[in-house]
C-alpha atoms as a PDB file:
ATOM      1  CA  UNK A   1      36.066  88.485 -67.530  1.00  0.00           C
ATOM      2  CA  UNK A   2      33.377  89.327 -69.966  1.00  0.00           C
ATOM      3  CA  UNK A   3      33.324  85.807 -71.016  1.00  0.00           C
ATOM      4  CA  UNK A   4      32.786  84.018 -67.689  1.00  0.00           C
ATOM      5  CA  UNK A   5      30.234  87.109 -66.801  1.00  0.00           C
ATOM      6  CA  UNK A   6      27.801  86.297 -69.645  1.00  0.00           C
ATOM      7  CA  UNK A   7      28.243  82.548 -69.075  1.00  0.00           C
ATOM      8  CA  UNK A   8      27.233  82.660 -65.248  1.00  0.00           C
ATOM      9  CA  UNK A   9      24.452  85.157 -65.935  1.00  0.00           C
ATOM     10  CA  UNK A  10      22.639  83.117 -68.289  1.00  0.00           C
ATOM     11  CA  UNK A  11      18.796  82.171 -67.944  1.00  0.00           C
ATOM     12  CA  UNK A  12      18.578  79.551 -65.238  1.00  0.00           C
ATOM     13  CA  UNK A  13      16.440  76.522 -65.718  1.00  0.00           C
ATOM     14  CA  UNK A  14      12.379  77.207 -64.440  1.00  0.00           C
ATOM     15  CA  UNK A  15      12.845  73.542 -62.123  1.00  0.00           C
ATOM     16  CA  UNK A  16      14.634  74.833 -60.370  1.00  0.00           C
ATOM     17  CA  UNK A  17      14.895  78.907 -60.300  1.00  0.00           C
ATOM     18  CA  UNK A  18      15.961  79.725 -56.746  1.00  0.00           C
ATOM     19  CA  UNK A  19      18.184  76.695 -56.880  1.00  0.00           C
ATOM     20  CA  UNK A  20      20.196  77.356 -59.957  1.00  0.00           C
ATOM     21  CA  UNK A  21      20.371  81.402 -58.575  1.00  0.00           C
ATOM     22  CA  UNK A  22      21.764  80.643 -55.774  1.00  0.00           C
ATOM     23  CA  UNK A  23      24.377  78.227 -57.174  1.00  0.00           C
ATOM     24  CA  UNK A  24      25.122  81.233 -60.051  1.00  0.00           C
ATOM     25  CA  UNK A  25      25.668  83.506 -57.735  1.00  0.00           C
ATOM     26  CA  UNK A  26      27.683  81.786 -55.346  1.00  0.00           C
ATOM     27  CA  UNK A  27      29.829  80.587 -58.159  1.00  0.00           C
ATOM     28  CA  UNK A  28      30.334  84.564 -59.119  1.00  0.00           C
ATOM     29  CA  UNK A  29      31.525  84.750 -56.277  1.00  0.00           C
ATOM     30  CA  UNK A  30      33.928  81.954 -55.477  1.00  0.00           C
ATOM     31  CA  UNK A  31      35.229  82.377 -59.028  1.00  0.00           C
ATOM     32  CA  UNK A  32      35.700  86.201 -58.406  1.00  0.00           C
ATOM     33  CA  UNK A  33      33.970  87.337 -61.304  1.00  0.00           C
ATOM     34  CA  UNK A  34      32.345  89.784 -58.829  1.00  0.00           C
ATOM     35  CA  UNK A  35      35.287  90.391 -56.351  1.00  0.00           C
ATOM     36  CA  UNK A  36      35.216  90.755 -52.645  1.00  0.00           C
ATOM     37  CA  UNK A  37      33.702  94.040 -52.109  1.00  0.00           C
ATOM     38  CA  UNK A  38      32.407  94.395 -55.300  1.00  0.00           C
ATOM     39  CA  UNK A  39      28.514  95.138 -56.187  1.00  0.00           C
ATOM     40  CA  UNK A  40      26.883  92.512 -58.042  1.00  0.00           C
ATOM     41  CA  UNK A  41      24.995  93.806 -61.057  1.00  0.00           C
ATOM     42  CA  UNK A  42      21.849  95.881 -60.442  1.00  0.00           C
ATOM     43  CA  UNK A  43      18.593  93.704 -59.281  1.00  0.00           C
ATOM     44  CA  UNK A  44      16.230  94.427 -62.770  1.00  0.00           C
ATOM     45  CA  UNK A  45      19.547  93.694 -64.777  1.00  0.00           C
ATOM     46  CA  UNK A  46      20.542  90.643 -63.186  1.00  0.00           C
ATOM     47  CA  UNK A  47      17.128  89.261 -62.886  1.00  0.00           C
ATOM     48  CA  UNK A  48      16.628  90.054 -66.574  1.00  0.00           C
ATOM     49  CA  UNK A  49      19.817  88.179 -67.409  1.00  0.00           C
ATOM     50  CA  UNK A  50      19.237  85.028 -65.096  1.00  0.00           C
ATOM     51  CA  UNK A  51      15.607  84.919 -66.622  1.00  0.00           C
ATOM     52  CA  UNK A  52      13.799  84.919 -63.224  1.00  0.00           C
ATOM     53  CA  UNK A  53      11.429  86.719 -60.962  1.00  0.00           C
ATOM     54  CA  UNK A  54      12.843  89.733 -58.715  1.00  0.00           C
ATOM     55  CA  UNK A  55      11.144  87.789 -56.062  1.00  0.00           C
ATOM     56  CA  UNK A  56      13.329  84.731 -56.889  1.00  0.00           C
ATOM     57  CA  UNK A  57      16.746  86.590 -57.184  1.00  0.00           C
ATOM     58  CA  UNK A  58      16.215  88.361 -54.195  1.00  0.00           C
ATOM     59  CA  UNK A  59      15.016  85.011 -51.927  1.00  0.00           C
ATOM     60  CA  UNK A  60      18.595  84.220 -53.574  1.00  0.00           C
ATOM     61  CA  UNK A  61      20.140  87.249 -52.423  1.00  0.00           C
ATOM     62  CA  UNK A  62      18.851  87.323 -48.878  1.00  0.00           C
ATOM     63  CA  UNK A  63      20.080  83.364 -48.664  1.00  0.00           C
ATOM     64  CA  UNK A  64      23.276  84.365 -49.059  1.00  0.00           C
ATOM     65  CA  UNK A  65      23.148  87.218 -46.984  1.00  0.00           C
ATOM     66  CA  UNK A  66      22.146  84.991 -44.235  1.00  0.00           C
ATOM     67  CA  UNK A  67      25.213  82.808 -45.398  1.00  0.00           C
ATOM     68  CA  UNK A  68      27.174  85.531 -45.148  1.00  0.00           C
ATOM     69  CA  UNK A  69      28.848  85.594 -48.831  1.00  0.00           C
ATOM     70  CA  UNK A  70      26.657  89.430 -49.467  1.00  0.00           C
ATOM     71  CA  UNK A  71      25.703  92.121 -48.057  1.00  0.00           C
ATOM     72  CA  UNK A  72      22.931  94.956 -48.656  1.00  0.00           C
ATOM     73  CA  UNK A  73      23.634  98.747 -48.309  1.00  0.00           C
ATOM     74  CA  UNK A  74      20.758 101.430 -49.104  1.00  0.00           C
ATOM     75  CA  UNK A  75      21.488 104.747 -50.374  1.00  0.00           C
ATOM     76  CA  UNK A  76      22.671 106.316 -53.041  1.00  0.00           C
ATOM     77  CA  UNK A  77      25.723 104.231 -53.316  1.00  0.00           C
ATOM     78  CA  UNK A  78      23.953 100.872 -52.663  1.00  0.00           C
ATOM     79  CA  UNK A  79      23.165  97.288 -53.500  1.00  0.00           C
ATOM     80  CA  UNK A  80      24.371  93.878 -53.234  1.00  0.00           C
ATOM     81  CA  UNK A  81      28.515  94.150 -52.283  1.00  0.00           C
ATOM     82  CA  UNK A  82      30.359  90.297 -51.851  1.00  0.00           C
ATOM     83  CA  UNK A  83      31.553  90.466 -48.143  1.00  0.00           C
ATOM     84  CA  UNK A  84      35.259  91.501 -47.970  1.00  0.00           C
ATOM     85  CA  UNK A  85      35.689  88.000 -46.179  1.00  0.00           C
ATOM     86  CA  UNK A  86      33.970  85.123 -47.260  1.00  0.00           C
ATOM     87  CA  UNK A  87      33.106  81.991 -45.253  1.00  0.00           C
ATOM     88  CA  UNK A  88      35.684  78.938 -44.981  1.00  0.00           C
ATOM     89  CA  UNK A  89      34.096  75.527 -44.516  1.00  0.00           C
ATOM     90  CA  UNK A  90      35.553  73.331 -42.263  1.00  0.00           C
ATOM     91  CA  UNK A  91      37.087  70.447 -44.330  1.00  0.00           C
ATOM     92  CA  UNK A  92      35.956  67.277 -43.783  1.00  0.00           C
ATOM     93  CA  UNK A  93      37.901  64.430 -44.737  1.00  0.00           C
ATOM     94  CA  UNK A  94      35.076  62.123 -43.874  1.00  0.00           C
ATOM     95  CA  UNK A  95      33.099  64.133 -46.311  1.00  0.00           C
ATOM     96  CA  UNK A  96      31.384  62.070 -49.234  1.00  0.00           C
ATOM     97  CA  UNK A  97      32.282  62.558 -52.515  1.00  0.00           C
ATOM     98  CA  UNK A  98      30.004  65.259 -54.010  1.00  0.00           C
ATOM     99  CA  UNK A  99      29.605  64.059 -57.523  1.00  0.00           C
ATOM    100  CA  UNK A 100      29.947  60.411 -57.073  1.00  0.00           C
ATOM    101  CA  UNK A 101      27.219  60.824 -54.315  1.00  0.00           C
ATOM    102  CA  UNK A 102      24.661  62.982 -56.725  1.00  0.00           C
ATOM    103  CA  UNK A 103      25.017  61.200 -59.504  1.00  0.00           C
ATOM    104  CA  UNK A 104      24.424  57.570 -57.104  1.00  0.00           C
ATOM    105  CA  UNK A 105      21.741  59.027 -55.986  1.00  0.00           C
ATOM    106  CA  UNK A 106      20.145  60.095 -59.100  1.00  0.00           C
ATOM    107  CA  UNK A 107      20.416  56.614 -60.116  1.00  0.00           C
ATOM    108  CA  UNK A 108      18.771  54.895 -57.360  1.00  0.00           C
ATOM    109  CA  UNK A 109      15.911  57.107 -56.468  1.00  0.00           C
ATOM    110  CA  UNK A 110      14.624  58.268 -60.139  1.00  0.00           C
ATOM    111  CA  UNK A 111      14.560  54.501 -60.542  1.00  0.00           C
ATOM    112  CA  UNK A 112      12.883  54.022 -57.111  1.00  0.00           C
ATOM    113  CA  UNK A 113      10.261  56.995 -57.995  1.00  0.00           C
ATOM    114  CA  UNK A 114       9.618  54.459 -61.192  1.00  0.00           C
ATOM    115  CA  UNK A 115       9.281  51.383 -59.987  1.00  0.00           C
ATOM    116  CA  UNK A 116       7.210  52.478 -57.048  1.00  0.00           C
ATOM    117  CA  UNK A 117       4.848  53.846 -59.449  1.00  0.00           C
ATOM    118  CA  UNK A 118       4.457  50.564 -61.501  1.00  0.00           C
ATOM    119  CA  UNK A 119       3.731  48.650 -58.113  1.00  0.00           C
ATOM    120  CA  UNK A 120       2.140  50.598 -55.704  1.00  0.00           C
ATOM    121  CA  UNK A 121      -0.301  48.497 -54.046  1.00  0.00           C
ATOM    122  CA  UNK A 122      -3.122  49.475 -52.146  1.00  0.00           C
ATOM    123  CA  UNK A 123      -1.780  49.447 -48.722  1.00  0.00           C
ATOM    124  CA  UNK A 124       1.304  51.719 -49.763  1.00  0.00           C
ATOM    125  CA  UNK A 125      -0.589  54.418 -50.549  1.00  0.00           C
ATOM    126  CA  UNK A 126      -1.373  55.312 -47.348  1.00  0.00           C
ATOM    127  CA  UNK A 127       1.967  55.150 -45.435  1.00  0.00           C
ATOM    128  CA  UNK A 128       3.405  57.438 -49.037  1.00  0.00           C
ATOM    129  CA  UNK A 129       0.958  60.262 -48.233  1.00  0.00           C
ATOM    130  CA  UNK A 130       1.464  59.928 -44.177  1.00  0.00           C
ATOM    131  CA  UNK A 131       5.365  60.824 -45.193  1.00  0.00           C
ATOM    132  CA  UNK A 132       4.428  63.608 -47.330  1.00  0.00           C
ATOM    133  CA  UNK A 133       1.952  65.170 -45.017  1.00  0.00           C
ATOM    134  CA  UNK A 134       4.618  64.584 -42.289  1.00  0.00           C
ATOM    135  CA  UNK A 135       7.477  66.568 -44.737  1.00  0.00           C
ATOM    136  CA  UNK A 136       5.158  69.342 -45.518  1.00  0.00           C
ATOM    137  CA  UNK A 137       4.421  69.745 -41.422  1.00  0.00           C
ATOM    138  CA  UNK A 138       8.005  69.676 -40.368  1.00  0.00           C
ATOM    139  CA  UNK A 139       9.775  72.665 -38.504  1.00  0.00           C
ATOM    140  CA  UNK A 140      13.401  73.357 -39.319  1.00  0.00           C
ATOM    141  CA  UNK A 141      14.696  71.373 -36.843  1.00  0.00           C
ATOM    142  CA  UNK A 142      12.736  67.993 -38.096  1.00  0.00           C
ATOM    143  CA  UNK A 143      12.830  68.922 -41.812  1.00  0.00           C
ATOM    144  CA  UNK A 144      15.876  67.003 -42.982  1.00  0.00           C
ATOM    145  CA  UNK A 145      14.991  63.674 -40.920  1.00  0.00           C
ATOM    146  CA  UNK A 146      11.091  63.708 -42.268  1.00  0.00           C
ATOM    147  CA  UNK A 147      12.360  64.568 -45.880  1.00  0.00           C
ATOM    148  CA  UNK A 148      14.679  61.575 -45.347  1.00  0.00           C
ATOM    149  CA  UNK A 149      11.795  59.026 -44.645  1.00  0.00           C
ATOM    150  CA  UNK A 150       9.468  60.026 -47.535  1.00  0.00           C
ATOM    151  CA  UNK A 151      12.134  59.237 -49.354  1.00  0.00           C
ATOM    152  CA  UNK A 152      12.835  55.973 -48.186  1.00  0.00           C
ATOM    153  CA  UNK A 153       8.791  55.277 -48.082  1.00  0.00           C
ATOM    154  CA  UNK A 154       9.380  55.635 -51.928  1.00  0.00           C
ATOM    155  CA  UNK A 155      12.035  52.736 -51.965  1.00  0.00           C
ATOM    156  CA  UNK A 156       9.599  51.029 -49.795  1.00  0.00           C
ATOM    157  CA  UNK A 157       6.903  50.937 -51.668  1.00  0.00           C
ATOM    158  CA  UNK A 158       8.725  49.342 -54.656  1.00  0.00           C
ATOM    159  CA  UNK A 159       9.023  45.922 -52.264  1.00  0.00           C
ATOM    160  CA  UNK A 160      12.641  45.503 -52.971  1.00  0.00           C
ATOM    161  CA  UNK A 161      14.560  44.992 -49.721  1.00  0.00           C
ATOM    162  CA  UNK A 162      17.512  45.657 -51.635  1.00  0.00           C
ATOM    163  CA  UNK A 163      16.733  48.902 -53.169  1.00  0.00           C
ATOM    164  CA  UNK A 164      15.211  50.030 -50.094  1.00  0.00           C
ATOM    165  CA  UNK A 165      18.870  49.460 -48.438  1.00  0.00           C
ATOM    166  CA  UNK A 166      20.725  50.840 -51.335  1.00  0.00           C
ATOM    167  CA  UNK A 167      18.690  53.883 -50.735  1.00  0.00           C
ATOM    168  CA  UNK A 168      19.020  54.446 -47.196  1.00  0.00           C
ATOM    169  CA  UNK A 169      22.753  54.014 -47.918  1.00  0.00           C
ATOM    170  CA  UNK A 170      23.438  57.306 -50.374  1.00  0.00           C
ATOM    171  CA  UNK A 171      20.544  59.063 -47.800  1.00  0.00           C
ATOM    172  CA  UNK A 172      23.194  58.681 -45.320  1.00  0.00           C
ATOM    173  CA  UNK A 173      26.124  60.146 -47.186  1.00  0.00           C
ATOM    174  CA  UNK A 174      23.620  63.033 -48.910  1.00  0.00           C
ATOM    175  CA  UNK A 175      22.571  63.922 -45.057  1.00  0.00           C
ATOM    176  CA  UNK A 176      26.058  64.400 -44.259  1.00  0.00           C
ATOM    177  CA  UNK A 177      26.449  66.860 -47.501  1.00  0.00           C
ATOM    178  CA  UNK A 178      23.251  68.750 -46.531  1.00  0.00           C
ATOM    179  CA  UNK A 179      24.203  68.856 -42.592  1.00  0.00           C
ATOM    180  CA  UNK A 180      26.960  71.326 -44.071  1.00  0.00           C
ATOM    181  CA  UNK A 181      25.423  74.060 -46.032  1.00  0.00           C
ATOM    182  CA  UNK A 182      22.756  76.033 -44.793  1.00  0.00           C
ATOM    183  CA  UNK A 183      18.873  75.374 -44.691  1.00  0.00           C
ATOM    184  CA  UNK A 184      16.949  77.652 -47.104  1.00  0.00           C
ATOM    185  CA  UNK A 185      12.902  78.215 -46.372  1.00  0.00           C
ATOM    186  CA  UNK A 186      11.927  78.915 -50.193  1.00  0.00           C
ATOM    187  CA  UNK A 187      14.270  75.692 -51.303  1.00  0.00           C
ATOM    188  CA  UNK A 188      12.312  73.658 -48.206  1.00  0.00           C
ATOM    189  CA  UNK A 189       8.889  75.190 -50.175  1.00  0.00           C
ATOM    190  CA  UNK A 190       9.687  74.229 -53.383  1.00  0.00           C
ATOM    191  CA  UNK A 191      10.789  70.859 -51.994  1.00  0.00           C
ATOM    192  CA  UNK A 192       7.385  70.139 -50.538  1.00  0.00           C
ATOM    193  CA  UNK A 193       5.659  71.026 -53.717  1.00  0.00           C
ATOM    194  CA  UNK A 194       7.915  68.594 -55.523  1.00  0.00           C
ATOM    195  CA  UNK A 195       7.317  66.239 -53.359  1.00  0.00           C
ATOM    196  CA  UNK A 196       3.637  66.383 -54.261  1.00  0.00           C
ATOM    197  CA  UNK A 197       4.257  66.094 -57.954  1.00  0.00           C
ATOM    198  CA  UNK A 198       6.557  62.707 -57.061  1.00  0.00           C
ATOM    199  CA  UNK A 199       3.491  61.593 -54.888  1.00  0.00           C
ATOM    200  CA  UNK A 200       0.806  62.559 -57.309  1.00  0.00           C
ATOM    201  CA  UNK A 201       2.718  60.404 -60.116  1.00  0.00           C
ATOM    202  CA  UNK A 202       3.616  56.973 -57.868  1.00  0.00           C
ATOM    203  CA  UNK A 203      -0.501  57.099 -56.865  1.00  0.00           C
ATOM    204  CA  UNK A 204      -1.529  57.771 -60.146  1.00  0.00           C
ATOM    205  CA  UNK A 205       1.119  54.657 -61.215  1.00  0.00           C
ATOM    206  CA  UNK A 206       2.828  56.884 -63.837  1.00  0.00           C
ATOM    207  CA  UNK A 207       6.428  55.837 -63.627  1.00  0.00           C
ATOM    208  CA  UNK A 208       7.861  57.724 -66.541  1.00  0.00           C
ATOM    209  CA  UNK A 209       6.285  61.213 -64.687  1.00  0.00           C
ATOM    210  CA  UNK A 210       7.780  59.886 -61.098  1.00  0.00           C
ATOM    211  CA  UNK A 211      10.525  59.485 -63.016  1.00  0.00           C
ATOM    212  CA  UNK A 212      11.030  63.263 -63.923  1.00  0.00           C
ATOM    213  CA  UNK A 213       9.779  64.582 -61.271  1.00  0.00           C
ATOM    214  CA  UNK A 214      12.135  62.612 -58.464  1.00  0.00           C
ATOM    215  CA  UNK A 215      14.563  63.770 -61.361  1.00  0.00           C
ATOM    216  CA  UNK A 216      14.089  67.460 -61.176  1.00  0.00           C
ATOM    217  CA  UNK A 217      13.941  67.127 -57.576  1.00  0.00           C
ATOM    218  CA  UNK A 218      16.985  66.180 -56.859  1.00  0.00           C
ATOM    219  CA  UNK A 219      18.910  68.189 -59.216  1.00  0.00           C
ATOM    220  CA  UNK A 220      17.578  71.104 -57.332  1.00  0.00           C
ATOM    221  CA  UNK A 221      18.856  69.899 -53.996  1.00  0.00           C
ATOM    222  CA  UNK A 222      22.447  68.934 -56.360  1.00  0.00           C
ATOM    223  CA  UNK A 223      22.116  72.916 -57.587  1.00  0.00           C
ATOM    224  CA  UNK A 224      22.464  74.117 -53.760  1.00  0.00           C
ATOM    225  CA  UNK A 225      25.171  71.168 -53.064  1.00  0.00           C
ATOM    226  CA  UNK A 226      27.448  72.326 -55.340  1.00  0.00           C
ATOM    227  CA  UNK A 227      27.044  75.840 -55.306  1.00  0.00           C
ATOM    228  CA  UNK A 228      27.982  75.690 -51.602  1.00  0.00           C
ATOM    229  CA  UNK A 229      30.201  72.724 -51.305  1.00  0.00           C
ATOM    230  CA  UNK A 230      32.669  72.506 -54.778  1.00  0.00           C
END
């Protein structure tokens, strides 16, 4: 038990902070290293150990309370207890393959990000930062489907018909992932601020930066994927 403790607990990546704590904490918990009903470790301790903010781990925390995988009691006695009963998701036999679908998509739209960034032409650069300004605007309710087309205005810009298809294609199956777990304001902030970096490196035509930063991206949306989902 100590073992699997001090291998979940480890420093988390800086990408991708809340992300990562929120998928190490959920797996805790689904792999009952902290039991239902049990307290997970102290706040300073297990911030400490993850190698993030207090800020960050408790964003994390109150995620998952909203999830309903923890609780918080005050007093003496209190903390952050793993809910006696712990949410079932419906299966879904339609559901998309989680790993084959991350690691298509990883594929196609790091290589997208590039590629747009070695051809953007004049006119592009206006309909890229009419998406982003449209993402960053959103409400809740309209986030997912304006995330969606700035990243499709990426595949567009790169004037391949082909890739811009491909694209839409693993959208589809991550949208049906993502309709499934819960939407989380700080990940939707650190989304838009990511998307800015992607942005900022296409305009500037830097396609090894796009590159890394489409990469990063999206292995912070595959952090909160799995954590929920697998």
């Amino acid at each position: 038990m100590a073992g699997a403790d001090e291998a979940l607990f480890r420093p988390v990546r800086t990408g991708n902070a809340f992300e990562e704590t929120v998928e190490r904490l959920l797996q805790s918990i689904r792999l009952g290293v902290v039991g239902a009903g049990e307290r997970l470790p102290p706040e300073r301790e297990l911030a400490e150990r993850l190698g993030v903010s207090r800020v960050t781990l408790r964003e994390a925390i109150h995620a998952l309370s909203e999830a309903g995988y923890v609780e918080s009691r005050r007093g003496r006695y209190g903390g952050t207890f793993v809910q006696e009963t712990l949410p079932s998701p419906v299966p879904d036999e339609r559901r998309p393959d989680l790993e084959d679908t991350l690691g298509l998509r990883h594929v196609l739209e790091t290589g997208a990000a590039e590629l747009a960034a070695a051809r953007i032409a004049d006119q592009d650069r206006e309909h890229l930062l009419a998406t982003l300004a449209e993402t960053r605007a959103a409400d809740l309710g309209d986030y997912r489907r304006r995330d969606s087309r700035f990243h499709l205005a990426i595949a567009e810009v790169t004037g391949s018909p082909s890739l811009t298809s491909a694209v839409a294609d693993v959208r589809m199956r991550v949208n049906r992932l993502l309709d499934e777990i819960p939407l989380l304001p700080p990940n939707l902030d650190h989304s838009n601020t990511q998307h800015e970096a992607i942005a900022t490196a296409i305009l500037k035509g830097d396609p090894e930066s796009a590159r890394q930063a489409m990469a990063e991206h999206l292995e912070g949306t595959a952090s909160l994927l799995r954590a929920f989902l697998s």
